[in-house]
N, C-alpha and C. Protein backbone atom coordinates (compact mmCIF):
# COMPACT_ATOMS: atom_id res chain seq x y z
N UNK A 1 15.33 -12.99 -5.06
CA UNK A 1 15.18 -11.56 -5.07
C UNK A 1 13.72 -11.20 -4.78
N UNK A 2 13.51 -10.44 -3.86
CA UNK A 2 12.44 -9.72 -3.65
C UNK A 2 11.23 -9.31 -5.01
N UNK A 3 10.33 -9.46 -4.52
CA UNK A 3 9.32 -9.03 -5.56
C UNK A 3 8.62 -7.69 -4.61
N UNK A 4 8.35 -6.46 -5.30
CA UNK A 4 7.34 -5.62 -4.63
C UNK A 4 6.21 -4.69 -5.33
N UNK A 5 5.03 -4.95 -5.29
CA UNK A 5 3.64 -4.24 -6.20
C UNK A 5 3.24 -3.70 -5.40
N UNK A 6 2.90 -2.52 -5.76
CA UNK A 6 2.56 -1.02 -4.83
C UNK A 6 0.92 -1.28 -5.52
N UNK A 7 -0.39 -1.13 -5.15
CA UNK A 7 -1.27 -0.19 -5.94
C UNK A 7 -2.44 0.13 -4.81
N UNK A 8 -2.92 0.97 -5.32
CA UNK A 8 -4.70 1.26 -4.53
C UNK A 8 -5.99 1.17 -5.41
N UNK A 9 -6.82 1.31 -4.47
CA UNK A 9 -8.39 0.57 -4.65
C UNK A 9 -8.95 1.46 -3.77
N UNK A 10 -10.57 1.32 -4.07
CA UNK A 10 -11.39 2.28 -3.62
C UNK A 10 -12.42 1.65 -2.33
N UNK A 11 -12.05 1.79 -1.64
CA UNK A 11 -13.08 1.01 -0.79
C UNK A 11 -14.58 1.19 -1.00
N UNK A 12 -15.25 -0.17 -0.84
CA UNK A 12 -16.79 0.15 -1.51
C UNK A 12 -17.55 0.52 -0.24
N UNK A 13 -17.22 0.50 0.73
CA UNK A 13 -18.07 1.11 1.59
C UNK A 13 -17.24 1.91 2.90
N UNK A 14 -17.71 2.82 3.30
CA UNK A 14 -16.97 3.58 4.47
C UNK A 14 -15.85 2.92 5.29
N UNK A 15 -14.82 2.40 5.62
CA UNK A 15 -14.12 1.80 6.77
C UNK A 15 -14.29 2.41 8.25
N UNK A 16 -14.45 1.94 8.62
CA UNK A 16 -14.45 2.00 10.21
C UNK A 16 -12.98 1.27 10.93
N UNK A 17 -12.96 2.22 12.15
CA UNK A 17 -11.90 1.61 13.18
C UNK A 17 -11.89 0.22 13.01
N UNK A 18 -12.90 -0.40 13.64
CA UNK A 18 -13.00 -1.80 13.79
C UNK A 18 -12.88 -2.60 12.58
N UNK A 19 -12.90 -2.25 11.29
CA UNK A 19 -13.12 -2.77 9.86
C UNK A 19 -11.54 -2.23 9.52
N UNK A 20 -11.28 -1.67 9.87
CA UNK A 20 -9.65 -1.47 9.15
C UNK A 20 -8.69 -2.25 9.74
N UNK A 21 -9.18 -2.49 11.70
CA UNK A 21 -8.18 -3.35 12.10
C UNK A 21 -8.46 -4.69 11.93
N UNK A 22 -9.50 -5.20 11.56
CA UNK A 22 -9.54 -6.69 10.98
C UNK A 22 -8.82 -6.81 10.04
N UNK A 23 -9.30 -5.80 8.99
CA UNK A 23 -8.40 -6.18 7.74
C UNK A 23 -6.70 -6.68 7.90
N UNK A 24 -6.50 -5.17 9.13
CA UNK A 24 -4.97 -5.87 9.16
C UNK A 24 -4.41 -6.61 9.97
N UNK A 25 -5.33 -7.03 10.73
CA UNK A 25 -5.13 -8.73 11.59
C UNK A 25 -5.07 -9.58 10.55
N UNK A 26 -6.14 -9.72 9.31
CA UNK A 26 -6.46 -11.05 8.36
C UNK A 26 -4.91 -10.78 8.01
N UNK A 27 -4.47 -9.42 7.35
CA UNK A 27 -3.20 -9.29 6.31
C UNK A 27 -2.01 -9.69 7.27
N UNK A 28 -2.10 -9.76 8.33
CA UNK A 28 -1.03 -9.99 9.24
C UNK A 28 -1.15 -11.44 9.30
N UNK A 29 -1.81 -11.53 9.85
CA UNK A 29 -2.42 -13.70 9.77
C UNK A 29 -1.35 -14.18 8.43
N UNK A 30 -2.31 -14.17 7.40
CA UNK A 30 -1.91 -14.51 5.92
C UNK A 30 -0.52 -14.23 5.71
N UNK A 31 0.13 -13.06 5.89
CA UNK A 31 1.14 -12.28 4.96
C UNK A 31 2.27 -13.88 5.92
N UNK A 32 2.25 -13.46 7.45
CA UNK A 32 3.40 -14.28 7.73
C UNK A 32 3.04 -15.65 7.31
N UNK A 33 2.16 -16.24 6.84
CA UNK A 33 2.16 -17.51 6.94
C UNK A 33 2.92 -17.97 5.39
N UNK A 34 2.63 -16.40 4.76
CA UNK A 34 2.97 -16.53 3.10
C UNK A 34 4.73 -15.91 2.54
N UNK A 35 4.94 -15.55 4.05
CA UNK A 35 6.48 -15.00 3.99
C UNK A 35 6.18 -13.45 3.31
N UNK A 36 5.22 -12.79 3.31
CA UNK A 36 5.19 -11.87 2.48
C UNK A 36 5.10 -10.42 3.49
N UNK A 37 5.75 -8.92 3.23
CA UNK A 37 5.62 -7.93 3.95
C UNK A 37 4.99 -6.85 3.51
N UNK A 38 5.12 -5.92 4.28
CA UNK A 38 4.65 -5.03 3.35
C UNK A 38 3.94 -3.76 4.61
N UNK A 39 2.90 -3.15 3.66
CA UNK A 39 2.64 -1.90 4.41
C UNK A 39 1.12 -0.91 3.94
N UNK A 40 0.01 -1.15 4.72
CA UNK A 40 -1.44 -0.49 4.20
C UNK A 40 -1.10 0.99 4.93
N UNK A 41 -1.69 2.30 3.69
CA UNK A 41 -1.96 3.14 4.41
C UNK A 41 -3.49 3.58 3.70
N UNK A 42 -3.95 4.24 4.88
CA UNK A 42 -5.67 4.39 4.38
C UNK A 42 -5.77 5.56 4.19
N UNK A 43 -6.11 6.56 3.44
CA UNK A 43 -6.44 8.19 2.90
C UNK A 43 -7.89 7.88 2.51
N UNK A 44 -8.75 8.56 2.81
CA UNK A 44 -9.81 8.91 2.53
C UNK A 44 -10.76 7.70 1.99
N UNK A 45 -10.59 6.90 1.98
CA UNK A 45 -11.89 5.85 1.54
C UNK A 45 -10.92 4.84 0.51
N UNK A 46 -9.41 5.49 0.70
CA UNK A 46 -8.60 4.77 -0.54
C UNK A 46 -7.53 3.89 0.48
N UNK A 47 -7.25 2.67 -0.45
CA UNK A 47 -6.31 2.19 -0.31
C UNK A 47 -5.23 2.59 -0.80
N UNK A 48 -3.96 2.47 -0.27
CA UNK A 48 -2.57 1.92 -0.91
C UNK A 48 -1.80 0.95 0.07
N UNK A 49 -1.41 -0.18 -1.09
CA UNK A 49 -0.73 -1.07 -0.22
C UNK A 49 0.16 -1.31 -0.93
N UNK A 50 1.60 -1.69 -0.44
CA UNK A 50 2.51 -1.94 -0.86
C UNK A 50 2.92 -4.00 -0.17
N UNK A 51 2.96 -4.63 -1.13
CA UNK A 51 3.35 -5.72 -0.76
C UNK A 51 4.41 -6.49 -1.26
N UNK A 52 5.23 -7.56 -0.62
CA UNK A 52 6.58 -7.57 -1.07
C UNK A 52 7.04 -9.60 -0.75
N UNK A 53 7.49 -9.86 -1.46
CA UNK A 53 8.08 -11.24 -1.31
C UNK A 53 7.80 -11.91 -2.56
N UNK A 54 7.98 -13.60 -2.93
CA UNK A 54 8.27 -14.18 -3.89
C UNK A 54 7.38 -13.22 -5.00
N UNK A 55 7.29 -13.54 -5.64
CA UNK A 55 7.16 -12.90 -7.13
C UNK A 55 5.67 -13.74 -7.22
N UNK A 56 5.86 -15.09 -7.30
CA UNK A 56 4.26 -15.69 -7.32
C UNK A 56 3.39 -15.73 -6.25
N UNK A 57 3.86 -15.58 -4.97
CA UNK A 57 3.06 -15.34 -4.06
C UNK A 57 2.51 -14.13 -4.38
N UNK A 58 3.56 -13.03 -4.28
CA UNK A 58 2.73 -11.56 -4.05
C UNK A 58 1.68 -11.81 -5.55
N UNK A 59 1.58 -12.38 -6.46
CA UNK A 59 0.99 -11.69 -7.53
C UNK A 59 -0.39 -12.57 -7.14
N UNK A 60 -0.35 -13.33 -6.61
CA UNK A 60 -1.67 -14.76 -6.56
C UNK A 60 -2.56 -13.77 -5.47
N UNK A 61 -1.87 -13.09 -4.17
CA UNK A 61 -2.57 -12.03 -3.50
C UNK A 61 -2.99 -11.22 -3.92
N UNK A 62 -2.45 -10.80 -4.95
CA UNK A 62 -2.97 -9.45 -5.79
C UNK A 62 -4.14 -9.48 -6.29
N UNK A 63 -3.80 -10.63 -6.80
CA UNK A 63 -5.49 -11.46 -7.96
C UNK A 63 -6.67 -11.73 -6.55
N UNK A 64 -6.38 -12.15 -5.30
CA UNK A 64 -7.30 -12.07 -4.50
C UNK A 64 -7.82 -10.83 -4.07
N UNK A 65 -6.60 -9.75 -3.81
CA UNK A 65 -7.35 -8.72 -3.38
C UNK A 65 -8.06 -8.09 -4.61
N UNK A 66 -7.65 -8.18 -5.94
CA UNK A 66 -8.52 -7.67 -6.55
C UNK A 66 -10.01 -7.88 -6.99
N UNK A 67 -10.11 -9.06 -6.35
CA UNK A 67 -11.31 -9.58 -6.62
C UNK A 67 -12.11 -9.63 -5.15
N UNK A 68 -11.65 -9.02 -4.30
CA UNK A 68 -12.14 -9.11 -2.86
C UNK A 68 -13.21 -7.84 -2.74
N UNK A 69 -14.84 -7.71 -2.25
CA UNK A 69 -15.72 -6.99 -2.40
C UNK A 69 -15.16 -5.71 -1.81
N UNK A 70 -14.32 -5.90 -0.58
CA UNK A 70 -14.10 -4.52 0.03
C UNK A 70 -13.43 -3.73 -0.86
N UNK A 71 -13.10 -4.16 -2.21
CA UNK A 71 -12.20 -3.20 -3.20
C UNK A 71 -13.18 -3.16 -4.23
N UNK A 72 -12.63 -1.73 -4.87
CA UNK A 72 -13.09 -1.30 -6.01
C UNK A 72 -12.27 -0.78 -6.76
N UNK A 73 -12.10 -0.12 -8.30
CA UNK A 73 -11.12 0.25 -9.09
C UNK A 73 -9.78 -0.19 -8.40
N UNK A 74 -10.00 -1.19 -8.54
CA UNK A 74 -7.75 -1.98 -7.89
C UNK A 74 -7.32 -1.21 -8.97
N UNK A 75 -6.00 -0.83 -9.10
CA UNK A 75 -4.54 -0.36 -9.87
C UNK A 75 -3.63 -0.26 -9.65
N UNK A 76 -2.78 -1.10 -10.01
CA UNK A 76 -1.54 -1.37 -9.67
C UNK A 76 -0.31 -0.15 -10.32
N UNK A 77 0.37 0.42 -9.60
CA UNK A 77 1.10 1.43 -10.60
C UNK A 77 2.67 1.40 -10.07
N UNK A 78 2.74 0.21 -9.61
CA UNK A 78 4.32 0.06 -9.29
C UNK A 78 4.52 -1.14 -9.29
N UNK A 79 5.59 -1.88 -9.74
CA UNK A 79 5.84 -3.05 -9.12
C UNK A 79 7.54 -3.49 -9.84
N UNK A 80 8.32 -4.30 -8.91
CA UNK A 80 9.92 -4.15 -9.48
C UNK A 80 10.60 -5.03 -8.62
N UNK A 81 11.33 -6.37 -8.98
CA UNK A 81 12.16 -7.20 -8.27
C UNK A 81 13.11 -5.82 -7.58
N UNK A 82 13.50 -6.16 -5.90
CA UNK A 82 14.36 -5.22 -5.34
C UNK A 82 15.28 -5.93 -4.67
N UNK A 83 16.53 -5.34 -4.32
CA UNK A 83 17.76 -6.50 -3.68
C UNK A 83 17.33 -6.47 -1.61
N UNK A 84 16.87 -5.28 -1.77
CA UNK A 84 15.89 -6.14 0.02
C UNK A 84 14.56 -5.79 -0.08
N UNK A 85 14.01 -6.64 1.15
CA UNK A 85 12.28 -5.50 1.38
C UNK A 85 12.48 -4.27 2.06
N UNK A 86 11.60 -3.68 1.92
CA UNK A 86 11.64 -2.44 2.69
C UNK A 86 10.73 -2.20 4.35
N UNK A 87 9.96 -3.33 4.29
CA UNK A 87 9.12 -3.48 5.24
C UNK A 87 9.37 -4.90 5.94
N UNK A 88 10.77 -5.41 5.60
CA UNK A 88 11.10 -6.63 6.24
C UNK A 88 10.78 -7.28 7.99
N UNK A 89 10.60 -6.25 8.50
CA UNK A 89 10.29 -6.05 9.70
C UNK A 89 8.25 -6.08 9.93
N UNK A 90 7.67 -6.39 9.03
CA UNK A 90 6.50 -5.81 9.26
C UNK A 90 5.49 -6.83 8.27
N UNK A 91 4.61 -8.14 9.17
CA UNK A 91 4.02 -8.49 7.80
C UNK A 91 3.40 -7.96 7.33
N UNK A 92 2.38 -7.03 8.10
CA UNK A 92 1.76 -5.88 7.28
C UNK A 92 1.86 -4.50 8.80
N UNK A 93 2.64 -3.62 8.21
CA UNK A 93 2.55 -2.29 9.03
C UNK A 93 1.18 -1.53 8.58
N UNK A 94 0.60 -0.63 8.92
CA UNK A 94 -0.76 0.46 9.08
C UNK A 94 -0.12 1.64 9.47
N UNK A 95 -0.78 2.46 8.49
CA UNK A 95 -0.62 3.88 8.43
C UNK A 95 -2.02 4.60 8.63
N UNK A 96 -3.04 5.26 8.86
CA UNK A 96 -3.62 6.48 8.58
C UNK A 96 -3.32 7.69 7.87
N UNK A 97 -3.45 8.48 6.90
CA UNK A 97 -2.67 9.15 6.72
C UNK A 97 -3.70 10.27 6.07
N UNK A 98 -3.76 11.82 5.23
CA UNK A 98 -3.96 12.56 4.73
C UNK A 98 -3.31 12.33 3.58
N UNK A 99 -4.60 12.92 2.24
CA UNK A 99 -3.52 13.10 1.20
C UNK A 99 -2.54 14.04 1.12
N UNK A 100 -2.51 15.10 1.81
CA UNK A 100 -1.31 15.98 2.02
C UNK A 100 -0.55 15.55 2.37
N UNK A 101 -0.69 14.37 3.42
CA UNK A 101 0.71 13.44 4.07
C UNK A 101 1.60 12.94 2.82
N UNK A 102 0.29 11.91 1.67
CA UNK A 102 0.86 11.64 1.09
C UNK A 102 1.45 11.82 0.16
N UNK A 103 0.81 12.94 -0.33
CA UNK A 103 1.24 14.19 -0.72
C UNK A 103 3.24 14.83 -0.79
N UNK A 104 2.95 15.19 0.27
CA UNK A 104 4.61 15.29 0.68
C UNK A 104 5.62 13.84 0.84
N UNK A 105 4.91 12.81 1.21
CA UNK A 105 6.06 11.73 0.84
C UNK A 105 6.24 11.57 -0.44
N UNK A 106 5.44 11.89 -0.89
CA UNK A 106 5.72 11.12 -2.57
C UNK A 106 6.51 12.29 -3.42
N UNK A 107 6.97 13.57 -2.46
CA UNK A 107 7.31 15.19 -2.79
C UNK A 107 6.97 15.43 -4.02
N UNK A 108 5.81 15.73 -4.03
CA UNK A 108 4.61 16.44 -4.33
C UNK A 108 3.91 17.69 -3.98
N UNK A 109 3.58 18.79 -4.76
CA UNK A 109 2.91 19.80 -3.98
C UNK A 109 1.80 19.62 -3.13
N UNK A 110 1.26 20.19 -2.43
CA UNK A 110 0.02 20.03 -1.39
C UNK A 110 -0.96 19.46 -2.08
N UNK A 111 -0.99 18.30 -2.22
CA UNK A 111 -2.14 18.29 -3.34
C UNK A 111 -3.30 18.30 -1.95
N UNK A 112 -4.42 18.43 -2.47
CA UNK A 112 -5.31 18.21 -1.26
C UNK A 112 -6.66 16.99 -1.45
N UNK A 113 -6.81 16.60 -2.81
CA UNK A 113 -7.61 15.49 -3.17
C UNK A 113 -6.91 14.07 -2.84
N UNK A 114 -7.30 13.08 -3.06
CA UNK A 114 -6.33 11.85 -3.37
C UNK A 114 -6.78 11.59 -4.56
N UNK A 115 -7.69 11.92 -5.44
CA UNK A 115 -7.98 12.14 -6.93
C UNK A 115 -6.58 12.69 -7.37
N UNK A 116 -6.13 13.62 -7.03
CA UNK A 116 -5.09 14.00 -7.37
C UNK A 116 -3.75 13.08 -7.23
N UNK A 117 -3.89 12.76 -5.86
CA UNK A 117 -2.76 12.34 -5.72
C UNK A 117 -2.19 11.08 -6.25
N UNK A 118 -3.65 10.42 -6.63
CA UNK A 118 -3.34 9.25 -7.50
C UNK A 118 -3.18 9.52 -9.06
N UNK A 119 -3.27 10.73 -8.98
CA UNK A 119 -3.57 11.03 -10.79
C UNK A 119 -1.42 11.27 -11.21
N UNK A 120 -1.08 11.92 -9.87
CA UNK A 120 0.57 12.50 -10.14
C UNK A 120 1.38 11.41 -9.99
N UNK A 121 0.88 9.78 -8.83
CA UNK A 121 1.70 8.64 -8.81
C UNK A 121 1.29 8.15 -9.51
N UNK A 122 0.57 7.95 -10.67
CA UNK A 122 0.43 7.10 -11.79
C UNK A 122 1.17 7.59 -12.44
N UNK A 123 1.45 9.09 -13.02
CA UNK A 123 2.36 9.62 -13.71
C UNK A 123 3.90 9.50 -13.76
N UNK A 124 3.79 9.29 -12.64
CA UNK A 124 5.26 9.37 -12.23
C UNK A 124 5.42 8.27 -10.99
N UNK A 125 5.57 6.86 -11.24
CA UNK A 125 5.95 5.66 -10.30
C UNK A 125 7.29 5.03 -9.88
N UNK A 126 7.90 6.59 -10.93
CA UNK A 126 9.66 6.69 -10.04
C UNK A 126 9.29 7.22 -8.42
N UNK A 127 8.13 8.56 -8.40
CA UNK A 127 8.00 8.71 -7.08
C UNK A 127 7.69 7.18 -5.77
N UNK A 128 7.42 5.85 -6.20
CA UNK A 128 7.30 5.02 -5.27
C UNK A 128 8.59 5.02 -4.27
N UNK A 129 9.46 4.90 -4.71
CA UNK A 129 10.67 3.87 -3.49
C UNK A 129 10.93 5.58 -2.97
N UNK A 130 10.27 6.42 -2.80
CA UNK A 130 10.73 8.01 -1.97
C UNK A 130 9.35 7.88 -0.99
N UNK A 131 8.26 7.40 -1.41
CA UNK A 131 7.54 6.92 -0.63
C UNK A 131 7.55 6.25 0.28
N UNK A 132 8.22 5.16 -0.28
CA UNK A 132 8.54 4.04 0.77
C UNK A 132 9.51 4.67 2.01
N UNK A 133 10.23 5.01 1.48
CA UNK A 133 10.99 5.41 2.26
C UNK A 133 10.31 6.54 3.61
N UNK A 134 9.58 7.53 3.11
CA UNK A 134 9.04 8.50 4.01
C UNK A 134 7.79 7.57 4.70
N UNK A 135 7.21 6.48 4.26
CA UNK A 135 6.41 5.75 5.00
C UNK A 135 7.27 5.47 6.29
N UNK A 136 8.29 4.60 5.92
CA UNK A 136 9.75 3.57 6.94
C UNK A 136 9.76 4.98 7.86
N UNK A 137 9.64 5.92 7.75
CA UNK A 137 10.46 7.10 8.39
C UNK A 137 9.23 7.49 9.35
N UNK A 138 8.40 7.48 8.90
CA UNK A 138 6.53 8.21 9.60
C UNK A 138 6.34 6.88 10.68
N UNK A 139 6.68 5.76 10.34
CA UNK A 139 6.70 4.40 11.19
C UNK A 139 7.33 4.27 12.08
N UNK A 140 8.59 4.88 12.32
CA UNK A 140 9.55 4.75 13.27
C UNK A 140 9.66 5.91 14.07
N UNK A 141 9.09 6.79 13.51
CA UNK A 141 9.00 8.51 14.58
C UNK A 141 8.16 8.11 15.70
């Protein structure tokens, strides 16, 4: 059975074009070699990543990215054996997004911070798999 841990982190320094698509060349490299999927979207200087496969793999990545300099405040606020992946198709997909984007996937009012918007998915991490889903949906348009 699927393993999947949602969380975000603060990037410690600005990302750039060229610095976001390394990252997801390395996560693409790694993820297939580790059987693992999943999905980065970047809002404002923040991470969220959702990653998915064995249960000890994804968690041994977790412990790396949390200890990896380009992150700051890691928090994990989802995570739940599921009967498929949701990003099975994707060792790691990329998003760009607004917090209003994410905002409305997570159906949410306009929030317009991602202070915020991380303050309402911590609260409420039933909103993840409606996420996921409006991610799968923003990916394929």
């Amino acid at each position: 059975m699927p393993f999947q841990i949602m969380y975000s982190s603060q990037a410690t320094e600005p990302m750039t074009a060229t610095d976001l698509e390394k990252i997801l060349t390395d996560a693409q490299a790694g993820n297939e070699a580790r059987n693992v999927t999943g999905v980065l979207v970047y809002v404002d200087g923040v991470f969220f990543q959702l990653l998915e496969g064995d249960q000890a793999v994804v968690r041994n990545l977790m412990a790396n990215i949390a200890s990896d300099t380009r992150h700051q405040s890691v928090k994990v606020f989802y995570e739940a054996q599921v009967d498929v992946r949701a990003f099975e198709s994707w060792s790691m997909a990329y998003l760009s997004a607004t917090a209003e984007q994410m905002s409305k996937w997570a159906g949410l009012p306009g929030t317009a911070t991602v202070e915020e918007l991380l303050t309402d998915i911590s609260r409420g991490p039933h909103r993840v798999p409606r996420i996921l889903v409006n991610i799968l949906n923003a990916l394929t348009t």
